[in-house]
Protein backbone atom coordinates (compact mmCIF):
# COMPACT_ATOMS: atom_id res chain seq x y z
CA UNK A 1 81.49 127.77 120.85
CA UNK A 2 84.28 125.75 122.50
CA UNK A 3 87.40 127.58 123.90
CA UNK A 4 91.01 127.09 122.50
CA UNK A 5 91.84 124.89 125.20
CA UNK A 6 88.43 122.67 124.91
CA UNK A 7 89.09 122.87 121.23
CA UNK A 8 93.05 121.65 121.64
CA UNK A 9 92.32 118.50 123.65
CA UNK A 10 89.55 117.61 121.31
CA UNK A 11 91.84 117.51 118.49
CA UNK A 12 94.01 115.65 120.05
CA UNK A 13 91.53 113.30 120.63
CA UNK A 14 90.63 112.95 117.63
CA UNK A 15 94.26 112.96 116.11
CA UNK A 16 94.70 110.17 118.68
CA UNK A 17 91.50 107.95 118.13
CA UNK A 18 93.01 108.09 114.21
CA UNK A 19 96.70 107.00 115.17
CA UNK A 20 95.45 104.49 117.11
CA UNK A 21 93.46 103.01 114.26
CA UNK A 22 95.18 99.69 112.38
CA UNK A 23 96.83 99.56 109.46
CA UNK A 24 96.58 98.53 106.32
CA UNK A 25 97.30 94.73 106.50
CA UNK A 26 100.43 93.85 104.70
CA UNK A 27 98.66 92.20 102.08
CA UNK A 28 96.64 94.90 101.45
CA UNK A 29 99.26 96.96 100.35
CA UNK A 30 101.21 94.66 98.33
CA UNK A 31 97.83 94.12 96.35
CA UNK A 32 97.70 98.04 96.15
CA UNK A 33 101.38 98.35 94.92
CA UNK A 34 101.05 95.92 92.57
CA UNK A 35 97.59 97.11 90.85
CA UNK A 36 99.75 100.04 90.76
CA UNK A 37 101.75 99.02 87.92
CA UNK A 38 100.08 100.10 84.67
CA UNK A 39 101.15 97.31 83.19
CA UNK A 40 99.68 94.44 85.83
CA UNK A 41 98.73 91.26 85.01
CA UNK A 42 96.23 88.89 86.88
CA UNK A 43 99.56 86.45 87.46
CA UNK A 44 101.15 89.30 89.22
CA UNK A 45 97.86 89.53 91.83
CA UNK A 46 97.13 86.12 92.39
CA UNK A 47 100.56 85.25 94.05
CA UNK A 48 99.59 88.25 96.43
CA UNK A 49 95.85 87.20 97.08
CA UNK A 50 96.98 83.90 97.50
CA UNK A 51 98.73 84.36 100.72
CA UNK A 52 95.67 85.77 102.60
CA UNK A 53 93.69 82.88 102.57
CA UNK A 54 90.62 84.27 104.43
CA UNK A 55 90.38 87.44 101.59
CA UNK A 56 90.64 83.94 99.24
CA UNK A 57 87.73 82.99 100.76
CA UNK A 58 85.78 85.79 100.72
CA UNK A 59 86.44 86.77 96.59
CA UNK A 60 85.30 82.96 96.14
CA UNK A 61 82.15 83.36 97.90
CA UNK A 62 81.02 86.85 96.02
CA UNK A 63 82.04 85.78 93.05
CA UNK A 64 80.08 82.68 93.26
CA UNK A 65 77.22 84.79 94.16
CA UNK A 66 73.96 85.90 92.27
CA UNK A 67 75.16 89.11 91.93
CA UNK A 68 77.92 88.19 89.38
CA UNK A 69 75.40 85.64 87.75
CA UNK A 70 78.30 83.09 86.65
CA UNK A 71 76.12 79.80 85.55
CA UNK A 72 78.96 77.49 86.84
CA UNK A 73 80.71 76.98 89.70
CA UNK A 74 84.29 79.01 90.41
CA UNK A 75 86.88 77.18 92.66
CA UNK A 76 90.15 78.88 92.00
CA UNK A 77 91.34 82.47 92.58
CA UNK A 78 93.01 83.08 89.33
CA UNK A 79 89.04 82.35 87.37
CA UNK A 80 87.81 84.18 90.45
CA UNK A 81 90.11 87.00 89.66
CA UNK A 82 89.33 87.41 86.13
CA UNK A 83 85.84 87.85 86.19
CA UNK A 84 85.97 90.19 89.23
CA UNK A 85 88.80 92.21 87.62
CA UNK A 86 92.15 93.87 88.80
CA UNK A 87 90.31 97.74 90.46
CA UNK A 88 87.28 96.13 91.64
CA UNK A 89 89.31 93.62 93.50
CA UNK A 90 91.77 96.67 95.35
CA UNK A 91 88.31 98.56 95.98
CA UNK A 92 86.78 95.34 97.82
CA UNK A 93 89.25 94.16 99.95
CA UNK A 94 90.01 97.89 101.14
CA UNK A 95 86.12 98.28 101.58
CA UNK A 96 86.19 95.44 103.53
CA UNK A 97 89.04 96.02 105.76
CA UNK A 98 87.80 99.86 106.46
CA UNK A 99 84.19 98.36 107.63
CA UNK A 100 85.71 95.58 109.38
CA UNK A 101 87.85 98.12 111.27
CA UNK A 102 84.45 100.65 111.52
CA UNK A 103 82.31 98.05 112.94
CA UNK A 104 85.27 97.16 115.76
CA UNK A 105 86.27 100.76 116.85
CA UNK A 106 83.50 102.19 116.62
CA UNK A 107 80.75 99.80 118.04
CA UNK A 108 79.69 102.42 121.23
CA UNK A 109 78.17 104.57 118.28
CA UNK A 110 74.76 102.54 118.89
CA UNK A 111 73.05 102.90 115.37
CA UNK A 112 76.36 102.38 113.13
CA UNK A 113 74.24 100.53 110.89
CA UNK A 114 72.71 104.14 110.10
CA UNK A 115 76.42 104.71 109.12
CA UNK A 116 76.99 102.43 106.71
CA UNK A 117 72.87 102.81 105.07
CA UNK A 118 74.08 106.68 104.61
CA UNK A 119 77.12 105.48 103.15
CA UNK A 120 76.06 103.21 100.66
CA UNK A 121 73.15 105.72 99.52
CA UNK A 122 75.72 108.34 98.79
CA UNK A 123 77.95 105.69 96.87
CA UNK A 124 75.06 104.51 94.67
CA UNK A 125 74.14 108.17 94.31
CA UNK A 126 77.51 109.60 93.41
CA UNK A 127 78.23 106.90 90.96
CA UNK A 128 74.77 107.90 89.03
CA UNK A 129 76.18 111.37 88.87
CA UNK A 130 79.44 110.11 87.26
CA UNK A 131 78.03 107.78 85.13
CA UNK A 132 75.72 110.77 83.95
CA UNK A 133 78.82 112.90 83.15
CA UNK A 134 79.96 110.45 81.03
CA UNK A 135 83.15 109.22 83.22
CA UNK A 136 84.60 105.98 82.62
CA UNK A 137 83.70 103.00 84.76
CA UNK A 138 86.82 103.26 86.29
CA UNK A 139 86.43 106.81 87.84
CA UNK A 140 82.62 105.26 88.55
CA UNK A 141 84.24 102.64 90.64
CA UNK A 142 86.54 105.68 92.43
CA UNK A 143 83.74 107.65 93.36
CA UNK A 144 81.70 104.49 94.82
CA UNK A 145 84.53 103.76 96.74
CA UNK A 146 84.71 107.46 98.33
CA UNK A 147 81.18 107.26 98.75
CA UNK A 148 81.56 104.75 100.94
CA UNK A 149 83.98 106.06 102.94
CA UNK A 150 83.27 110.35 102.96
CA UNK A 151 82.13 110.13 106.46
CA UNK A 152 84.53 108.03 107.92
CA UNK A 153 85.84 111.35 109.74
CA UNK A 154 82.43 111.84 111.35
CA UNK A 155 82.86 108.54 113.30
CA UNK A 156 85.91 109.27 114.75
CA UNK A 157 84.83 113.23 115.97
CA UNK A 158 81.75 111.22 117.44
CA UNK A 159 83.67 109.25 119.36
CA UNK A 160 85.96 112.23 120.68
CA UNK A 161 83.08 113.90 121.85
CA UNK A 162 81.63 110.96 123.73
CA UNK A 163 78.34 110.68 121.33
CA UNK A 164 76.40 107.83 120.93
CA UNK A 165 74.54 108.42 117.62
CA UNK A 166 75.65 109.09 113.82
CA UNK A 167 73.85 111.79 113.13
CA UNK A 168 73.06 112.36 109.79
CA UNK A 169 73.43 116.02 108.08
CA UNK A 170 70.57 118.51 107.18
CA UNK A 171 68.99 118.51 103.62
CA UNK A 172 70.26 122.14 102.71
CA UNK A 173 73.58 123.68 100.98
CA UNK A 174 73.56 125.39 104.58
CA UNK A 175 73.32 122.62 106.30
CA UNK A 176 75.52 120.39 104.84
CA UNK A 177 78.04 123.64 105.47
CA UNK A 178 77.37 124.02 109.24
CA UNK A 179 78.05 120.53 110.06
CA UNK A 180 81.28 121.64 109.10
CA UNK A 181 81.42 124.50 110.84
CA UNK A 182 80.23 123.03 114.09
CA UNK A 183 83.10 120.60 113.73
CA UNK A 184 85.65 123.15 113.90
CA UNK A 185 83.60 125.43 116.39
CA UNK A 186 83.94 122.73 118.66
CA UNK A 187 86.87 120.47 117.41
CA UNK A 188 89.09 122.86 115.81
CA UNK A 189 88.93 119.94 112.47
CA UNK A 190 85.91 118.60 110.19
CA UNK A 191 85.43 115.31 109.79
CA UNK A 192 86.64 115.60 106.26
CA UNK A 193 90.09 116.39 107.17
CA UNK A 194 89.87 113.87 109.51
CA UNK A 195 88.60 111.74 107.10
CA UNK A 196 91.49 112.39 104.75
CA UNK A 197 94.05 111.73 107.54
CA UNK A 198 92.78 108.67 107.90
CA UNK A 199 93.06 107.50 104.24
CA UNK A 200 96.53 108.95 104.35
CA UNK A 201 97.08 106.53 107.45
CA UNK A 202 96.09 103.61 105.16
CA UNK A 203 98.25 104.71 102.32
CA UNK A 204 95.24 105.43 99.79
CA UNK A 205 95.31 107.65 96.95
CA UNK A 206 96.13 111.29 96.92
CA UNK A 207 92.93 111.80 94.74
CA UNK A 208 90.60 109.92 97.09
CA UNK A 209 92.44 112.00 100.34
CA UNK A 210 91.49 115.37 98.16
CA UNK A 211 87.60 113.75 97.24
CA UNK A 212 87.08 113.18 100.94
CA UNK A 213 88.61 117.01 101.90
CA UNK A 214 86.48 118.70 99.79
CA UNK A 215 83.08 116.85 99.43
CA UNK A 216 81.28 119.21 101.39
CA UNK A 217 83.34 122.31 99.81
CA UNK A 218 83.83 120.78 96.04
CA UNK A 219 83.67 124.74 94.22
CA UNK A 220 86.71 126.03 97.26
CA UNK A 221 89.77 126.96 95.09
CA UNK A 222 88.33 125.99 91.87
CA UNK A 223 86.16 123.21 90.84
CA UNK A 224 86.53 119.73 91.87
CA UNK A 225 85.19 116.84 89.91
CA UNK A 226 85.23 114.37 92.07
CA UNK A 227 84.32 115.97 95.71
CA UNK A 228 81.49 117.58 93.50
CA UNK A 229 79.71 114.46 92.71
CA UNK A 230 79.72 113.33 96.24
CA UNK A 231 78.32 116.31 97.19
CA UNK A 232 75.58 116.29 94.83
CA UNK A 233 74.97 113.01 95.81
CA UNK A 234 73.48 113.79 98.98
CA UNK A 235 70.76 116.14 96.96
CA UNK A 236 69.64 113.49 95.29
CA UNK A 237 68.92 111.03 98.19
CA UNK A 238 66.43 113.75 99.61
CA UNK A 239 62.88 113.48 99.07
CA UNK A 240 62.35 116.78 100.59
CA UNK A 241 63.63 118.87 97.52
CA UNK A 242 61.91 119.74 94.16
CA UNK A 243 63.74 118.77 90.77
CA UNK A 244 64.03 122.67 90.58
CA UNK A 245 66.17 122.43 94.07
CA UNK A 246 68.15 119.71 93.02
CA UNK A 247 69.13 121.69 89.59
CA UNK A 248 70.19 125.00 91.18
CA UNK A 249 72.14 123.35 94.62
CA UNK A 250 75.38 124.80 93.09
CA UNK A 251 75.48 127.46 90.07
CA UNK A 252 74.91 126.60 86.53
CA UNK A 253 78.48 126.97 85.22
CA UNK A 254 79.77 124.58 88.59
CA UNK A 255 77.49 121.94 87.56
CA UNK A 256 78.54 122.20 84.12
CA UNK A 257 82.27 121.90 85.19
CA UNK A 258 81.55 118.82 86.41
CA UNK A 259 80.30 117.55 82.94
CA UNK A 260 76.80 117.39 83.89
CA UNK A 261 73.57 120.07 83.31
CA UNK A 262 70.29 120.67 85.46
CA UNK A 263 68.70 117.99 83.43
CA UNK A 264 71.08 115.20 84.15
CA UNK A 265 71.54 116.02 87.69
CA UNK A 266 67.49 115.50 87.98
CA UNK A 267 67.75 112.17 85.57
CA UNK A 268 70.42 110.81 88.02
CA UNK A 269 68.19 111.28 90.69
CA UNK A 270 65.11 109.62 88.79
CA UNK A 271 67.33 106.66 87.84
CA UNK A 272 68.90 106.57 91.76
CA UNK A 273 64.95 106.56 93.02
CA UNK A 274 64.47 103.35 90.40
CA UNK A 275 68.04 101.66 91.62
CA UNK A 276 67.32 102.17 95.43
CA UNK A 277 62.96 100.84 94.60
């Protein structure tokens, strides 16, 4: 265990390695502000997307890619912005300023690529879990997004302890606890407060702060929805655990909380094993 003192200038280190990360680009948060508005139209966020001509770029290319399976050609941003839609567009372009900004600052972690493959397996998994509560696809496309980014706070207590390596947690509700606990043994902070801090640096939502908080603690002061389904997440990207592991992680009446049973946690991870195959 460190002392006080070790502890102090660690989390100073790690408050500082945070500050010193970019903004949000300016265009960023006008497209945030103005998706904002309940009542947005796509004329209000093409003006916006307009002036960023790289990010232009960029929605033109996916968009004209497989993936979206349009049988024609799309050359202009306000066709390019209807079929990719108002959300998904604020979740891409601050998905792809975060890694941009991941894969700069943090480039002496030498396997970052293990960051990002842990990342996206938790997003794919957590969104199964939602989907299997029967949430909308627009809290499906919140909880891929803090998929994606739940461990940003690990990369950033890495680097203030002068490790080379993500290291990826245990396959255990202990486990997944004690990386938590080691943080703060040593740091005096988690990486999912420092994780939060850092999506309160870019100005994103309150509820995607509290998801990354608590998504190692989702049953701490109640239940939480969202932090739960990352959390489960992880269970179902092991192959070490039996269904019957999977069903009882967290108690019966937690699970159910969440809006899902035993039986749908197990038939999330079945259809995550036929997604990821």
């Amino acid at each position: 265990m460190a002392s006080q003192e070790q502890k102090k200038v660690l989390s100073r280190k790690v408050t500082d390695l945070i500050d010193r990360l970019p903004p949000l680009p300016d265009t960023i948060r006008e497209l945030r502000k103005t998706a904002a508005n309940p009542n947005v139209r796509f004329s209000h966020i093409a003006p916006v997307l307009k002036k960023d001509p790289p990010l232009c770029a960029d929605l033109l290319h996916l968009v004209n890619s497989a993936y979206f399976g349009v049988n024609h050609s799309v050359d202009t941003i306000d066709e390019a912005l209807r079929i990719f839609g108002v959300e998904p567009l604020i979740n891409f372009v601050t998905l792809t300023f975060s890694e941009n900004v991941i894969r700069q600052k943090f480039a002496s972690l030498s396997n970052i690529n293990a960051y990002f493959e842990h990342s996206r397996k938790i997003s794919k998994a957590a969104t199964i879990v939602a989907k299997k509560a029967r949430n909308s696809r627009k809290v499906q496309d919140f909880i891929s997004t803090a998929g994606l980014l739940h461990d940003i706070g690990r990369l950033v207590i890495l680097i203030a302890q002068d490790k080379g390596v993500f290291e990826l947690a245990g396959t255990s509700y202990e486990s997944l606890l004690a990386v938590i606990e080691t943080e703060e043994d040593i740091a005096g902070m988690n990486h999912c407060t420092a994780g939060a801090h850092i999506c309160q640096k870019w100005g994103l939502s309150p509820l995607l702060q509290e998801t990354i908080q608590n998504h190692h603690t989702p049953l701490e002061g109640g239940i939480h929805r969202e932090p739960g389904y990352i959390f489960l997440a992880h269970f179902c990207t092991f192959d070490e655990i039996s269904d019957m592991m999977l069903a009882t992680v967290l108690p019966a009446e937690s699970i159910a909380g969440m809006g899902l049973s035993p039986d749908k946690l197990v038939a999330a991870r079945k259809e995550y094993r036929k997604t990821v195959a």
